[in-house]
Protein backbone atom coordinates (compact mmCIF):
# COMPACT_ATOMS: atom_id res chain seq x y z
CA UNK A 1 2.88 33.02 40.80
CA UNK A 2 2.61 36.57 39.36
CA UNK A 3 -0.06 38.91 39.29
CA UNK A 4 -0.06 42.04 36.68
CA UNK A 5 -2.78 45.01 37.37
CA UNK A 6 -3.53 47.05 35.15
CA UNK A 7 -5.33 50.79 35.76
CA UNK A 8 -6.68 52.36 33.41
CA UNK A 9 -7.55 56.54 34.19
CA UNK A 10 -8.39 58.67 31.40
CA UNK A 11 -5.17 58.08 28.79
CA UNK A 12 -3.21 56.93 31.60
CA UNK A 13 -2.20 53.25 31.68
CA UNK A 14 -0.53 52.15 34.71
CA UNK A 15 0.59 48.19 35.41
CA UNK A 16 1.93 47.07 38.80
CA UNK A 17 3.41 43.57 39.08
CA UNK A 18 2.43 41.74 42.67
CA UNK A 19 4.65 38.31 43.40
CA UNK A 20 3.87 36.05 45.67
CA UNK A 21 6.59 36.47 47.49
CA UNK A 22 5.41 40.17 48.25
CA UNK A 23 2.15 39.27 50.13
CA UNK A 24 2.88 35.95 51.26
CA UNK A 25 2.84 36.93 55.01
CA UNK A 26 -0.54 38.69 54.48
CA UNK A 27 -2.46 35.62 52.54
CA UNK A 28 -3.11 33.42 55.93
CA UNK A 29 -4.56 37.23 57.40
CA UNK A 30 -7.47 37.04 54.67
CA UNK A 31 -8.24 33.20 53.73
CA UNK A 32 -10.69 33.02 56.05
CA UNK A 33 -12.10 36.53 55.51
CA UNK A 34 -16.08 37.07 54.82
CA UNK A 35 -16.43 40.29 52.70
CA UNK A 36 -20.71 41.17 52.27
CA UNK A 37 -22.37 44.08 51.14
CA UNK A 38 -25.76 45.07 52.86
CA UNK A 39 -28.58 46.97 51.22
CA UNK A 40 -31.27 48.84 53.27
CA UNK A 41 -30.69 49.15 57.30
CA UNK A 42 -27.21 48.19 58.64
CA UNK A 43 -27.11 44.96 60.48
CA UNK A 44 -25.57 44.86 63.95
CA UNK A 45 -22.49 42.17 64.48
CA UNK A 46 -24.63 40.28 66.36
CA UNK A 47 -27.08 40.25 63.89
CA UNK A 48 -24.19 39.08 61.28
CA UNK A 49 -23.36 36.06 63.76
CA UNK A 50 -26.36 34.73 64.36
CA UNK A 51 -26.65 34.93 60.68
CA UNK A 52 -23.33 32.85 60.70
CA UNK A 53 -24.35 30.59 63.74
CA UNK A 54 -27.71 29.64 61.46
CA UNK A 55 -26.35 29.61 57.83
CA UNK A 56 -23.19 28.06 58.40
CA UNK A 57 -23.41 25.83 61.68
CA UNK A 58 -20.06 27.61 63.10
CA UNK A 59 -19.88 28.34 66.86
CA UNK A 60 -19.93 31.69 68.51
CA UNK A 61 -16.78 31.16 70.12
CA UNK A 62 -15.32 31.14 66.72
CA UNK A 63 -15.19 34.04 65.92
CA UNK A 64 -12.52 36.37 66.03
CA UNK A 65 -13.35 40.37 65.33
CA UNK A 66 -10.53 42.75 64.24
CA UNK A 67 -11.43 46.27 64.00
């Protein structure tokens, strides 16, 4: 499979071509990532796993943080 991107700034027109060869290795890193955006007060991480425990029935032990 092949991706084409296309930015567009001002008159400039730039493409990039992605294949799935070129981010194969990385796919497994993000299929089972959770990306959220918060309004108002910032939410601690435990806040954002109990949020998970109660919403989604997954265990604590579960997760796995990267930062």
């Amino acid at each position: 499979m092949i991706w084409l991107l296309i930015f567009i700034d001002g008159d400039e027109v730039l493409t990039v071509q992605i294949e799935e060869a070129d981010i194969k290795e990385h796919v497994k890193t993000w299929e089972s990532s959770l990306i959220g955006y918060v309004l108002g007060v910032i939410p601690s991480i435990n806040q954002l796993k109990n949020y998970a425990v109660k919403m989604w029935k997954v265990k604590p032990k579960q997760w796995e943080l990267d930062f």
